[in-house]
C-alpha atoms as a PDB file:
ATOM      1  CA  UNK A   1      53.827  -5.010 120.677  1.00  0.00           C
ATOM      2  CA  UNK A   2      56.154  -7.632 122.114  1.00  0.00           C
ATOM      3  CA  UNK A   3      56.018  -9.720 125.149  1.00  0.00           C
ATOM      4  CA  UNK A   4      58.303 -11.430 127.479  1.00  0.00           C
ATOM      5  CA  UNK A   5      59.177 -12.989 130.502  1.00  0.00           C
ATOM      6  CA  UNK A   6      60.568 -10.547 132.917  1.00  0.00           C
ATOM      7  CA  UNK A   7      61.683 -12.668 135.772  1.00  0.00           C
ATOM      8  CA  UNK A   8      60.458 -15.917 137.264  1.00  0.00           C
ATOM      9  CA  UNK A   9      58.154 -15.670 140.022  1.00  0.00           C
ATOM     10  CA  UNK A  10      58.703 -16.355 144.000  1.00  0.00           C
ATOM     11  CA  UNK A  11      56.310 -19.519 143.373  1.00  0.00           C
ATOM     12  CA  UNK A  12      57.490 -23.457 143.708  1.00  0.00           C
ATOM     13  CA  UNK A  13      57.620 -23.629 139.897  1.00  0.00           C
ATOM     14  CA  UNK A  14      59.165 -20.153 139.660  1.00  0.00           C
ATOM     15  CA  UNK A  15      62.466 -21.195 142.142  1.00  0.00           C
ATOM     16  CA  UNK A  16      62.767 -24.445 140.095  1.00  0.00           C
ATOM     17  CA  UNK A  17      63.008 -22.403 137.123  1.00  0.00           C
ATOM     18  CA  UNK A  18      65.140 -19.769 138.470  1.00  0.00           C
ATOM     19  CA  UNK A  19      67.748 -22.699 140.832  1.00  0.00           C
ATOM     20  CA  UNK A  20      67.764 -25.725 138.907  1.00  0.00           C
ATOM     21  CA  UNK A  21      69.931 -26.524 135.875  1.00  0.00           C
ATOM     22  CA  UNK A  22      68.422 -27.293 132.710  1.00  0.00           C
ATOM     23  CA  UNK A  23      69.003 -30.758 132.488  1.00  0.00           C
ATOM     24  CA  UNK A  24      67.238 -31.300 135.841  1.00  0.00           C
ATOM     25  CA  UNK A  25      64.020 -29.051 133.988  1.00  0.00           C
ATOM     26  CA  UNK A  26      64.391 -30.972 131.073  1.00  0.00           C
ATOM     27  CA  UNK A  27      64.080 -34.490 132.509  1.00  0.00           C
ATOM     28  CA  UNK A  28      61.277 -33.517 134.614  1.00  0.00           C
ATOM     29  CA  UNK A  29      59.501 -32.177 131.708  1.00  0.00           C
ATOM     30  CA  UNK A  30      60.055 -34.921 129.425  1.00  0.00           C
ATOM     31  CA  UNK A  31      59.881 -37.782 131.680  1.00  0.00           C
ATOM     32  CA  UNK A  32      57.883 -37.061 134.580  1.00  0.00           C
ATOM     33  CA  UNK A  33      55.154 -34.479 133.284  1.00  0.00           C
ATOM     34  CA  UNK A  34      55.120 -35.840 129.929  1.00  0.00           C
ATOM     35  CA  UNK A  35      56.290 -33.272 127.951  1.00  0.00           C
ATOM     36  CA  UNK A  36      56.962 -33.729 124.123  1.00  0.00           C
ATOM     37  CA  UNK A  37      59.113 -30.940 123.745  1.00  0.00           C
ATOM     38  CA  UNK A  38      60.342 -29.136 126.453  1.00  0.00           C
ATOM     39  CA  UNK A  39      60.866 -25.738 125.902  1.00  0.00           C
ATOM     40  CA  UNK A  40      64.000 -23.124 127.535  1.00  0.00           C
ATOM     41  CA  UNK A  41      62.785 -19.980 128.626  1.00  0.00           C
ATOM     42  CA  UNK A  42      64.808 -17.208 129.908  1.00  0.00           C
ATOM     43  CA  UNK A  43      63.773 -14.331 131.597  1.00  0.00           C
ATOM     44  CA  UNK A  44      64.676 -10.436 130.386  1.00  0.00           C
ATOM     45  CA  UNK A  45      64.365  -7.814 132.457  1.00  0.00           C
ATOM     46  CA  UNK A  46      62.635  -4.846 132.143  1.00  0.00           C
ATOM     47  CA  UNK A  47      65.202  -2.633 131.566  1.00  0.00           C
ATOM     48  CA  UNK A  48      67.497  -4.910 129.335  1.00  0.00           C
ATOM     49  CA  UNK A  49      64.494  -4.981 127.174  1.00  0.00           C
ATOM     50  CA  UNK A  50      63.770  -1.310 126.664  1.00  0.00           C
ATOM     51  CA  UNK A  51      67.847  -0.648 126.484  1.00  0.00           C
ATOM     52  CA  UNK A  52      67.014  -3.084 123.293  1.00  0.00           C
ATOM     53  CA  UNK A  53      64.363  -1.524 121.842  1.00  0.00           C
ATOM     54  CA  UNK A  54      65.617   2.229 122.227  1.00  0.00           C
ATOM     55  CA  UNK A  55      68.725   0.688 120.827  1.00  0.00           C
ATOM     56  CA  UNK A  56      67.226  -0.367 117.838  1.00  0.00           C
ATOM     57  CA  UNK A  57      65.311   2.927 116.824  1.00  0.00           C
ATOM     58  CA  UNK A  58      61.872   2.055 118.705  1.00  0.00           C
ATOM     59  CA  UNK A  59      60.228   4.126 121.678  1.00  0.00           C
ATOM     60  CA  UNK A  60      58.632   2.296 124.389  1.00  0.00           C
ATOM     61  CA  UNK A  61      55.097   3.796 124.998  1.00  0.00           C
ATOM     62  CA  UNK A  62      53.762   1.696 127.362  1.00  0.00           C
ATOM     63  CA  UNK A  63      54.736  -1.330 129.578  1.00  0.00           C
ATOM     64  CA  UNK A  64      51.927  -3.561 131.093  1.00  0.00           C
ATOM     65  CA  UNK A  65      51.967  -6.699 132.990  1.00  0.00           C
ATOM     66  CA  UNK A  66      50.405  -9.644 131.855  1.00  0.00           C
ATOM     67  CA  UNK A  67      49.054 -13.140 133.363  1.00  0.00           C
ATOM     68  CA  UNK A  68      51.014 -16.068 131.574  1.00  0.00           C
ATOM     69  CA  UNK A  69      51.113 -18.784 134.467  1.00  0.00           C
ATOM     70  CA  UNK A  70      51.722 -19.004 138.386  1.00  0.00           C
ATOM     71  CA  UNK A  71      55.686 -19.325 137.298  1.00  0.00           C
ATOM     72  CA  UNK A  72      56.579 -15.991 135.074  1.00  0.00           C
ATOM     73  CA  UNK A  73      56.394 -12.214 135.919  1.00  0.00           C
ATOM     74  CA  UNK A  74      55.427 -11.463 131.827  1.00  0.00           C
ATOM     75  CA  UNK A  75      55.631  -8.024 130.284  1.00  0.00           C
ATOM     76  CA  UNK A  76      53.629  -6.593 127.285  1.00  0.00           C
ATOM     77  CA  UNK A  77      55.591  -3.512 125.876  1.00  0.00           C
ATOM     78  CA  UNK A  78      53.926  -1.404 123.448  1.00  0.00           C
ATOM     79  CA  UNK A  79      56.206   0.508 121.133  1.00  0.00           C
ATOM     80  CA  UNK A  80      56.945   2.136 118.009  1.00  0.00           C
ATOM     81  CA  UNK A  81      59.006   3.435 115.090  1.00  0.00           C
ATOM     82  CA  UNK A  82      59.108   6.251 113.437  1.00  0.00           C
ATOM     83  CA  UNK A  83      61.478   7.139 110.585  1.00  0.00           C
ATOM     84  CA  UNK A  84      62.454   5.408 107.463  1.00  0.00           C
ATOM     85  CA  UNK A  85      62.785   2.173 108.908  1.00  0.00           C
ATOM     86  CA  UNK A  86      59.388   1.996 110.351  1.00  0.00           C
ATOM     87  CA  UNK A  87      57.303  -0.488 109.374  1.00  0.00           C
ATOM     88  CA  UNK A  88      53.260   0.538 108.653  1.00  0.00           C
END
């Protein structure tokens, strides 16, 4: 199981994440909200992230949406491997 952020919301936060550059996020983090380590996020979507799994010898069972903040569209995807590289 692996999750991710998708794509950002259509919330305030969501089009400051998605518009504004980094250094603009950063500084508002850090200085205005107090921050001590601001963290980057980037989004992958849905099907760049199953074109990476399939790629790498997994199949995608399931895909379920999860709540991770007003700002985030996040994505559980359950998969698995089978063959000799599969981990038990």
């Amino acid at each position: 199981m692996v999750g991710a952020p998708d794509r950002e919301r259509r919330t305030a936060k969501g089009l400051v994440f998605r518009y504004a550059p980094w250094p603009v996020i950063r500084f508002g983090q850090r200085v205005l909200l107090r921050y001590p380590a601001p963290m980057r996020m980037h989004t992958l979507p849905e099907r760049d992230m199953r074109a990476l799994l399939v790629g790498h010898g997994a199949r995608v069972l399931a895909v379920e949406e999860y709540w991770a903040g007003d700002h985030w569209r996040h994505l559980r995807y359950y998969a698995t491997m089978d063959g000799p590289g599969a981990v038990s």
